[in-house]
Protein backbone atom coordinates (compact mmCIF):
# COMPACT_ATOMS: atom_id res chain seq x y z
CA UNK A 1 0.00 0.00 0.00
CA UNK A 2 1.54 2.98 -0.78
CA UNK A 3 -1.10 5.36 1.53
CA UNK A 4 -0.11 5.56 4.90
CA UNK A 5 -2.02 7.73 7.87
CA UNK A 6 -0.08 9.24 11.22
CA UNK A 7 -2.41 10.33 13.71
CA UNK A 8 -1.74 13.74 16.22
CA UNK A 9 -0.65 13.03 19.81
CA UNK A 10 -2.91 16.64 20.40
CA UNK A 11 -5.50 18.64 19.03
CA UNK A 12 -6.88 21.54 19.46
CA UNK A 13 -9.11 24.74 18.47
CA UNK A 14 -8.39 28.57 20.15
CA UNK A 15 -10.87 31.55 19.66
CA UNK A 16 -11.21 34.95 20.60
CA UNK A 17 -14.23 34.36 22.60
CA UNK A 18 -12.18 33.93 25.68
CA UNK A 19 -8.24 34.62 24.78
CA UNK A 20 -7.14 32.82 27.60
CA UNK A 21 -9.81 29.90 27.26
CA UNK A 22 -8.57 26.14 26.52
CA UNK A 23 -10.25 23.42 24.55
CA UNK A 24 -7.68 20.44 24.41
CA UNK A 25 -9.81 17.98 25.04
CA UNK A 26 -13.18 19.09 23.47
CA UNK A 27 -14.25 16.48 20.94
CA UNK A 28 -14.70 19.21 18.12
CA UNK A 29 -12.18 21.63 16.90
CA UNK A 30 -13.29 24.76 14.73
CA UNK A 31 -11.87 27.29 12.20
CA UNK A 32 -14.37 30.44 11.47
CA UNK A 33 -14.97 33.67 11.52
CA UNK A 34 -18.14 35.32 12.97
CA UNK A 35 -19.73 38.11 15.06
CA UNK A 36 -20.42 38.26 18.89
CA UNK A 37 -22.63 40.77 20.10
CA UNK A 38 -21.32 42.49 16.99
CA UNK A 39 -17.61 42.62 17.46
CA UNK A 40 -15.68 40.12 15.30
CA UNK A 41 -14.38 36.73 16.47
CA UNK A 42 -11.87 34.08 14.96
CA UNK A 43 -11.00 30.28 15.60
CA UNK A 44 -8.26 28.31 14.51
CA UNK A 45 -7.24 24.58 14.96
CA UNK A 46 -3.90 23.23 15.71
CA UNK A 47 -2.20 20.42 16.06
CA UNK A 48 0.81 18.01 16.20
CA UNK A 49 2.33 14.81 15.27
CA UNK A 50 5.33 12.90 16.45
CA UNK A 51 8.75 13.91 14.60
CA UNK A 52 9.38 9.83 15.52
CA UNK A 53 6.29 8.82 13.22
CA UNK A 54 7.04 11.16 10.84
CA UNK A 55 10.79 9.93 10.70
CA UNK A 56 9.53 6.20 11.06
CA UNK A 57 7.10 6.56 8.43
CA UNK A 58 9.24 7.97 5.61
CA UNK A 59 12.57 5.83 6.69
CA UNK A 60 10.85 2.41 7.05
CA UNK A 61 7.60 2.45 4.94
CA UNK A 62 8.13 5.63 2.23
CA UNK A 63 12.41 4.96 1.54
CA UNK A 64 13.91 6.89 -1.53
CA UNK A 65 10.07 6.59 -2.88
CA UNK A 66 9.06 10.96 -4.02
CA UNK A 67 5.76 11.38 -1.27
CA UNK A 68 2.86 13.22 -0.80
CA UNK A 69 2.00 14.08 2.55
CA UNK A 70 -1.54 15.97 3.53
CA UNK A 71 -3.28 17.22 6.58
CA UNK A 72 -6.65 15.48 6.62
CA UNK A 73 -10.27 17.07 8.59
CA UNK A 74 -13.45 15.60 8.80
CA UNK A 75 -16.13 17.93 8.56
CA UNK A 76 -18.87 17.61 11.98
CA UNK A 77 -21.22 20.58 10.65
CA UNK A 78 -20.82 24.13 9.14
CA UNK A 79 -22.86 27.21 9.35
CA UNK A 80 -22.87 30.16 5.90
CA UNK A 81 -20.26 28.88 4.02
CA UNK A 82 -19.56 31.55 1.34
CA UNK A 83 -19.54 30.93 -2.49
CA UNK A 84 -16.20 29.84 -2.25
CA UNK A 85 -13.17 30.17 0.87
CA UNK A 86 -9.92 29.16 1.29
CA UNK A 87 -8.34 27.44 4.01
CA UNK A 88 -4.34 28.21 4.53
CA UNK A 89 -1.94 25.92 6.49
CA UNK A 90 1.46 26.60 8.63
CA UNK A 91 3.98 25.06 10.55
CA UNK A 92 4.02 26.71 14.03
CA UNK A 93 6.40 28.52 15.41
CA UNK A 94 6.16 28.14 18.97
CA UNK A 95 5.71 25.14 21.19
CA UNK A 96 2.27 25.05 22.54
CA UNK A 97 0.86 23.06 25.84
CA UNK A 98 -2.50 20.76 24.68
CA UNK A 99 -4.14 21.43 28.25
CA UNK A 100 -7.21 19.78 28.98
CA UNK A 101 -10.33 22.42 28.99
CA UNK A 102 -13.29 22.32 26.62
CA UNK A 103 -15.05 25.49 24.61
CA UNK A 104 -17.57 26.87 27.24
CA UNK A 105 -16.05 25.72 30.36
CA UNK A 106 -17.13 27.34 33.38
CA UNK A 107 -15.39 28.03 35.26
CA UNK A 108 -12.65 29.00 31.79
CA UNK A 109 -10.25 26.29 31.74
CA UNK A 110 -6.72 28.30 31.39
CA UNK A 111 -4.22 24.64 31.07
CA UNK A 112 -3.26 24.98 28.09
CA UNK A 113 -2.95 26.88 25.04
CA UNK A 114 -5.03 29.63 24.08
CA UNK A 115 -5.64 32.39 22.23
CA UNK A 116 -3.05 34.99 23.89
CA UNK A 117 -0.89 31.95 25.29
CA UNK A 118 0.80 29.12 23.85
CA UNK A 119 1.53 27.12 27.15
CA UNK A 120 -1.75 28.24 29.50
CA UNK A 121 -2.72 31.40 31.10
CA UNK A 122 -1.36 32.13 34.87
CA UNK A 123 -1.54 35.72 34.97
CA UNK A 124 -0.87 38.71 32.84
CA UNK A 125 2.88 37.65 32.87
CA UNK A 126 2.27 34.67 31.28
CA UNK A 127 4.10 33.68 28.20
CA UNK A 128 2.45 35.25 25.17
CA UNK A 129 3.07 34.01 21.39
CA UNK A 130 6.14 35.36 19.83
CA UNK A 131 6.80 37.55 16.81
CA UNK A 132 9.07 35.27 15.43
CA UNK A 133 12.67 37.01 13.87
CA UNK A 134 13.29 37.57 9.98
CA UNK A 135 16.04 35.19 9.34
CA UNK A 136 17.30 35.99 5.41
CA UNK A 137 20.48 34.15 5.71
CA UNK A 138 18.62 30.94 6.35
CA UNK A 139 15.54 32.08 4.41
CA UNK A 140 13.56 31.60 7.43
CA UNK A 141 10.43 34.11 7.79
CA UNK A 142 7.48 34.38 9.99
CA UNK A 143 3.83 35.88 10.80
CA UNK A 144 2.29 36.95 13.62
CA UNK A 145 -1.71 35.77 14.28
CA UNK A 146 -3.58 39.34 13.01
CA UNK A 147 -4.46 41.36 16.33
CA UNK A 148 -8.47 41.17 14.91
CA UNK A 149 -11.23 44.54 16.16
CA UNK A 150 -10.68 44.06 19.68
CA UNK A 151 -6.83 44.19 19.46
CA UNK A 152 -6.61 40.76 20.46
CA UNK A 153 -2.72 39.63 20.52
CA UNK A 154 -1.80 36.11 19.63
CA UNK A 155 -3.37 33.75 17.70
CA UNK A 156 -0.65 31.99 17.15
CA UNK A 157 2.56 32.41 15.63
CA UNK A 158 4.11 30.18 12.39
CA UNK A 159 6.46 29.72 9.07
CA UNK A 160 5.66 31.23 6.03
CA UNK A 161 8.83 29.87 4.74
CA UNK A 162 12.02 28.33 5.87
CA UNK A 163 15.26 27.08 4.33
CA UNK A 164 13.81 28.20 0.98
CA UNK A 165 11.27 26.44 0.62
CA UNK A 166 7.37 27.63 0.95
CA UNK A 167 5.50 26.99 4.21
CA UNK A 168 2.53 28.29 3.49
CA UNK A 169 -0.05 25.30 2.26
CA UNK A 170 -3.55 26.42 1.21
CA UNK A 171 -6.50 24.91 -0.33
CA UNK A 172 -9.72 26.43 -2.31
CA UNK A 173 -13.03 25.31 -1.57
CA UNK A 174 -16.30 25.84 -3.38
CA UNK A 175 -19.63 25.59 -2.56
CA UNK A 176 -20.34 21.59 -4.14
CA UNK A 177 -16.84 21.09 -2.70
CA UNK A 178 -16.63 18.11 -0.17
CA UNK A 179 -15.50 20.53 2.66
CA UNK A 180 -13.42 18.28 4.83
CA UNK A 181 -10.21 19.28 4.83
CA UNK A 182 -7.24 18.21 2.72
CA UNK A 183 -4.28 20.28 2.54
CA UNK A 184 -0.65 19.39 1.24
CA UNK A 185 1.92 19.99 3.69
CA UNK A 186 4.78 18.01 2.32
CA UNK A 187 7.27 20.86 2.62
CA UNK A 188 6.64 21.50 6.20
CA UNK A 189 6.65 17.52 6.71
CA UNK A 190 9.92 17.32 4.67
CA UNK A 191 11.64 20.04 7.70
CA UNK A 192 10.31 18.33 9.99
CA UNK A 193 11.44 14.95 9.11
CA UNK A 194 14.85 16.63 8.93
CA UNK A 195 14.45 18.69 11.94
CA UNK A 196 15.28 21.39 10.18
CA UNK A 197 12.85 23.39 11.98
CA UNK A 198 11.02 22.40 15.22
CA UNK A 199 8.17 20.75 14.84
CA UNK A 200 5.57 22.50 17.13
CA UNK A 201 2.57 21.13 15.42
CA UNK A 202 0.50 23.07 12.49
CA UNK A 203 -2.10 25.63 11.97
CA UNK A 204 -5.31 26.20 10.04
CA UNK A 205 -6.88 29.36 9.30
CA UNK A 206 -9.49 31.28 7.31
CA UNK A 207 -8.25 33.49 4.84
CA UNK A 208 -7.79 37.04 6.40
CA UNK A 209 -10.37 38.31 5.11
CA UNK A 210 -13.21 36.16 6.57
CA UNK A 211 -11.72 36.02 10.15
CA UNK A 212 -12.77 38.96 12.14
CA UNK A 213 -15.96 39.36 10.23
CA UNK A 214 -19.13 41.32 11.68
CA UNK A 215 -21.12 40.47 8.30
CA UNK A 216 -21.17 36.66 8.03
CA UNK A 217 -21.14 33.69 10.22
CA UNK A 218 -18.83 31.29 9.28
CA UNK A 219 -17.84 28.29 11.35
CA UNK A 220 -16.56 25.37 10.12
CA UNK A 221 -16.16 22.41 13.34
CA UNK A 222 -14.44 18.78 12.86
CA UNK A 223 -13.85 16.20 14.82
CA UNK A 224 -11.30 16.31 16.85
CA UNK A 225 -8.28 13.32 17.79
CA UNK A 226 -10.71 12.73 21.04
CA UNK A 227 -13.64 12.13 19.12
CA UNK A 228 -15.66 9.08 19.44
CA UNK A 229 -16.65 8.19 15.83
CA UNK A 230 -14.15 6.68 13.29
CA UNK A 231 -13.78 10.54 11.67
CA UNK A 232 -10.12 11.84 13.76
CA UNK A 233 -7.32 14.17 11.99
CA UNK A 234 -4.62 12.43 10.55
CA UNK A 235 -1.61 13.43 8.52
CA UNK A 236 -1.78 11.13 5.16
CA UNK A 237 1.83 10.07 3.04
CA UNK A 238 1.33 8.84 -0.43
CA UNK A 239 3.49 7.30 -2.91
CA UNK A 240 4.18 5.13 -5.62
CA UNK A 241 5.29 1.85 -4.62
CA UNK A 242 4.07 -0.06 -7.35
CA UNK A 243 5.47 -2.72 -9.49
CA UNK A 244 4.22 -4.24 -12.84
CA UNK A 245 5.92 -7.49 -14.44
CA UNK A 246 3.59 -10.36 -15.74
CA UNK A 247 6.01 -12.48 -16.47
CA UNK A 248 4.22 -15.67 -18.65
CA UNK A 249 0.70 -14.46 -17.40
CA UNK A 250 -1.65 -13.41 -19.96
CA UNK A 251 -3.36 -10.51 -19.78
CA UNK A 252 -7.34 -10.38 -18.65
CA UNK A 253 -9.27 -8.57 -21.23
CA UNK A 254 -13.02 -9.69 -21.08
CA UNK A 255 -15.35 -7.12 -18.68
CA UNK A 256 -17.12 -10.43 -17.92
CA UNK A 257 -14.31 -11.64 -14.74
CA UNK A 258 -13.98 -12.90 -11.64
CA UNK A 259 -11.29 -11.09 -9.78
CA UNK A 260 -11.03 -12.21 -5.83
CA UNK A 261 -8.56 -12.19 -2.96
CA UNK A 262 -6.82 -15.67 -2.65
CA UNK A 263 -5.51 -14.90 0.80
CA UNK A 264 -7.84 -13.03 2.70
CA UNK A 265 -7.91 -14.26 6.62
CA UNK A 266 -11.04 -11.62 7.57
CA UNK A 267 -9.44 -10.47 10.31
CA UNK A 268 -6.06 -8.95 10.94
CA UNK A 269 -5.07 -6.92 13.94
CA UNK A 270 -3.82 -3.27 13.45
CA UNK A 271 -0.38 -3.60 12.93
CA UNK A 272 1.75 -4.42 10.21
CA UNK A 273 1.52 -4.86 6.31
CA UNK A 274 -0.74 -7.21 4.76
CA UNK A 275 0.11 -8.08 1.01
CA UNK A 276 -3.29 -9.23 -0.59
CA UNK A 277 -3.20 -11.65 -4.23
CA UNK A 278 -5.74 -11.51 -6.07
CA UNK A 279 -7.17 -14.21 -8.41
CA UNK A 280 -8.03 -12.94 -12.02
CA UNK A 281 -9.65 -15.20 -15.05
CA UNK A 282 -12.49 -14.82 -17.12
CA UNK A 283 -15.72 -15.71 -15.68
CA UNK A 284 -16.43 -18.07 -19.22
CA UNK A 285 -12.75 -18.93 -20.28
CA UNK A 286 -12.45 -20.22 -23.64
CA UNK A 287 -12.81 -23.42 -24.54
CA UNK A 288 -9.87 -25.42 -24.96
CA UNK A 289 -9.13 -29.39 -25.07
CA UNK A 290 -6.28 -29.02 -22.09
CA UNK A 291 -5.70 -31.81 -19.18
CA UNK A 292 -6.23 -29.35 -16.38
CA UNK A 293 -8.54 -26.85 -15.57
CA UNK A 294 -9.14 -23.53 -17.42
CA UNK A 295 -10.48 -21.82 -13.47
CA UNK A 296 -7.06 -22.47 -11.82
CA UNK A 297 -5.18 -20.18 -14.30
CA UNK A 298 -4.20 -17.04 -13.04
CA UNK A 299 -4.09 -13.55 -14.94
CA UNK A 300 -2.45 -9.82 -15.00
CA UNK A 301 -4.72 -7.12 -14.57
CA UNK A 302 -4.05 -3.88 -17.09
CA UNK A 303 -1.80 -1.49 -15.60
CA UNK A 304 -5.08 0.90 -15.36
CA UNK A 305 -6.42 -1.22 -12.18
CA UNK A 306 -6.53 0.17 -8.85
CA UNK A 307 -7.91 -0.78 -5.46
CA UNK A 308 -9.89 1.69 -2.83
CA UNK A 309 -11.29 0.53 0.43
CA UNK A 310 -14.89 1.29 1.88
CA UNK A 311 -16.47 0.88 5.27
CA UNK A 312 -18.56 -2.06 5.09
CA UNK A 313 -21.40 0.21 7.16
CA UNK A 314 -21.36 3.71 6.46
CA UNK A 315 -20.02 2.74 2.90
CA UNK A 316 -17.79 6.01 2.71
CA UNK A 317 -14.49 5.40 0.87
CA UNK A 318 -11.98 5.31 3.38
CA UNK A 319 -9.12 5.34 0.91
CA UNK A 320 -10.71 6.23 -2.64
CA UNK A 321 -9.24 4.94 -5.81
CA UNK A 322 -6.29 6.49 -7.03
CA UNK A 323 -4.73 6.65 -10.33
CA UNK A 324 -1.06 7.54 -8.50
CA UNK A 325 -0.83 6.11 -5.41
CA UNK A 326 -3.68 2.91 -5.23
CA UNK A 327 -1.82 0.81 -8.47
CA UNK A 328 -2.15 -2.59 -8.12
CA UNK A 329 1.26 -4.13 -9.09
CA UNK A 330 2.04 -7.42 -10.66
CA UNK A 331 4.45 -10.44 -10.60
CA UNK A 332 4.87 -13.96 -12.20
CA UNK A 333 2.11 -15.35 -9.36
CA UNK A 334 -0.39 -12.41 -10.36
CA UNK A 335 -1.96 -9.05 -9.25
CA UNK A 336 -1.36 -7.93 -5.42
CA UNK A 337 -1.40 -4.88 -3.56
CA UNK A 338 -0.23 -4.00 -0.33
CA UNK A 339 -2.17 -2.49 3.07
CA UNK A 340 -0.96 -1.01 6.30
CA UNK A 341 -3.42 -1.67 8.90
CA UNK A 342 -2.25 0.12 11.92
CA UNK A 343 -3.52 2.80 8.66
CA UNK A 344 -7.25 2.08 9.34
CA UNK A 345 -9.43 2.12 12.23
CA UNK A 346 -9.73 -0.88 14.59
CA UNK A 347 -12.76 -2.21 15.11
CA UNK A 348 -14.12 -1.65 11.67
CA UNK A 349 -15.53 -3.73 8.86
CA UNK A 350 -14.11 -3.06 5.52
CA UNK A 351 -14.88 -3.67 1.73
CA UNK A 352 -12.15 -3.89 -0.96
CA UNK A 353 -12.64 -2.71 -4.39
CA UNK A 354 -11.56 -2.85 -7.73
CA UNK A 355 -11.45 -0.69 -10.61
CA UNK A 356 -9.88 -1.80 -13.98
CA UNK A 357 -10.41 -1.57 -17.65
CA UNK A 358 -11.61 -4.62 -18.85
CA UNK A 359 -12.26 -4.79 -22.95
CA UNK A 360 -12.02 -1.56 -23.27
CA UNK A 361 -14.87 -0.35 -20.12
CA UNK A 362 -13.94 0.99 -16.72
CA UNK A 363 -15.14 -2.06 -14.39
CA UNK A 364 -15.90 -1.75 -10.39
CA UNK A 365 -15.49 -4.97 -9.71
CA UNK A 366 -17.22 -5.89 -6.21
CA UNK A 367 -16.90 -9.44 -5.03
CA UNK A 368 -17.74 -8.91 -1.42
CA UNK A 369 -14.15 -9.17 -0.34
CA UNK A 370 -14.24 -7.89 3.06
CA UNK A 371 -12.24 -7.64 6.25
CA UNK A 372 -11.91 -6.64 9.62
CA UNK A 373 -9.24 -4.86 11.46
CA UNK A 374 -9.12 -5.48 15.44
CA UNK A 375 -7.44 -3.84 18.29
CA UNK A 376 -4.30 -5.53 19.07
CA UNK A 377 -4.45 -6.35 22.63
């Protein structure tokens, strides 16, 4: 498999609302831009993942392979989205404390970061977000969280750029767009992985010009990493992994096929690799006057086949087909692919999928090849 998901040790949302308020351990985080009373208010999520599984992923699973790597939200609910927004990513700046408040506790929970302060509020002396300093020599820059109408300071502070390369990710969404959150951060990943700069987690923003806003109400909330559905953040890698050799196979070319796993157990714990084989022949093979049998003979899928995984309950594609990073690769024995389970959710049912072109017609082939992925321990 050549998809691989990292989830955050911490998660978090902070807002204007209360500028020394904490919500580390509400189950829904929130980006938006709205009006209280009148005066203009702003959220903003952040969050972090290990430098170890970052490092881990790309030296043991990714290798010399080029990657992808992309922050991934699910979207809980959203109130007046406009036409169209965009959402902008950065690596942070400063170390931040998770805490462990929620959004509207009373009395405020001040643990953790907020607002105003990166490690928890104390008193007015309390350690404050810094301006970060223009670095030009080592092409590192920085931004300062916009003070908003009520002259709010903070808000975080993060790389626009570092080392020469660009920090800031950003993504455009439209109004049919499916509005949970994807976002490339592979150069931030890539400094991280090096340690080139610290990795103090990321933030996500509204553009400017929606934050603050007295005139519309937009709030976008997603489940957080202590949510209880199947929906957390996760940082995705992708890359090509994919091999193709069919050595004395022929190749399948009839739409009418059977195409199954040969070596499916249904039900793998969530660690580890698991390399599936799949079994490809024509569902009426040709007649031929042959001693053995024509349905033990194994094919190669075209090159243009790819597998994507559903949930067997809400039947959302968990990892849709891609034409990039979901190949199904080939040797002499026949068509396989490869999954990561500690990747997927435990406790879940799951449906593998096909897509080929068979004869000349894109084919979704589902056999009912399903499996389950448990909790190890």
């Amino acid at each position: 498999m050549a998809i691989y998901r990292i989830f955050p040790e911490n998660d978090t949302f902070i807002f204007t609302e209360n500028i020394t308020g904490n919500a580390g351990l509400d189950e829904i985080n929130e980006i938006g831009g709205y009006p209280v009373a009148g005066v203009g208010q702003a959220s903003r999520i952040i969050l972090k993942v290990k430098t170890q599984d970052i490092q881990s992923t790309i030296n043991t699973k990714v290798g010399a392979n080029l990657f992808t790597a992309s922050l991934h939200l699910s979207l809980a609910s959203a109130y007046e989205l406009p036409q169209a927004y965009t959402l902008y990513s950065y690596p942070l700046y400063d170390s931040y404390t998770p805490g462990v408040g929620k959004y509207g506790d009373v009395p405020v929970d001040n643990s953790g970061v907020a607002w105003s302060f990166p490690t928890g509020y104390v008193n007015a002396d309390s350690t404050k977000w810094s301006t970060p300093v223009y670095d030009t020599v080592a092409g590192v820059t920085g931004a300062y969280g916009p003070v908003g109408s009520l002259g709010y300071g903070g808000g975080g502070a993060w790389y626009t750029g570092s080392a020469g390369l660009n920090l800031e990710s950003s993504k455009l969404y439209n109004v049919g767009d499916d509005h949970d959150v994807d976002i490339n951060i592979t150069n931030a990943v890539t400094l991280h992985y090096s340690e080139s700069i610290n990795n103090n987690g990321y933030i996500v923003k509204l553009q400017d010009s929606l934050e603050f806003s007295t005139s519309s109400y937009t709030r976008l909330k997603y489940y957080s990493n202590d949510t209880n559905t199947i929906y957390p953040p996760y940082v995705e890698f992708k890359w090509d992994d994919s091999s193709y050799s069919t050595g004395s196979l022929s190749l399948l070319n009839t739409d009418e096929s059977f195409i199954n796993i040969t070596n499916n157990k249904g039900k793998y714990v969530d660690e580890g690799k698991q390399r599936f084989r799949l079994k490809a022949r024509p569902k009426y093979p040709t007649r031929t006057f042959t001693t053995g049998s024509s349905y033990t003979t194994n094919y190669a899928l075209p090159t243009a086949s790819y597998w994507g995984i559903r949930d067997e309950f809400t039947e959302e594609m968990i990892i849709p087909f891609d034409t990039s990073f979901t190949k199904i690769s080939c040797d002499a024995t026949g068509p396989f692919f490869d999954i990561y389970m500690d990747a997927l959710q435990p406790e879940r049912h799951y449906r593998v999928l096909i897509k080929t072109e068979l004869n000349g017609t894109n084919t979704v082939v589902d056999n009912n090849i399903s499996f389950k992925v448990v909790r190890n321990g």
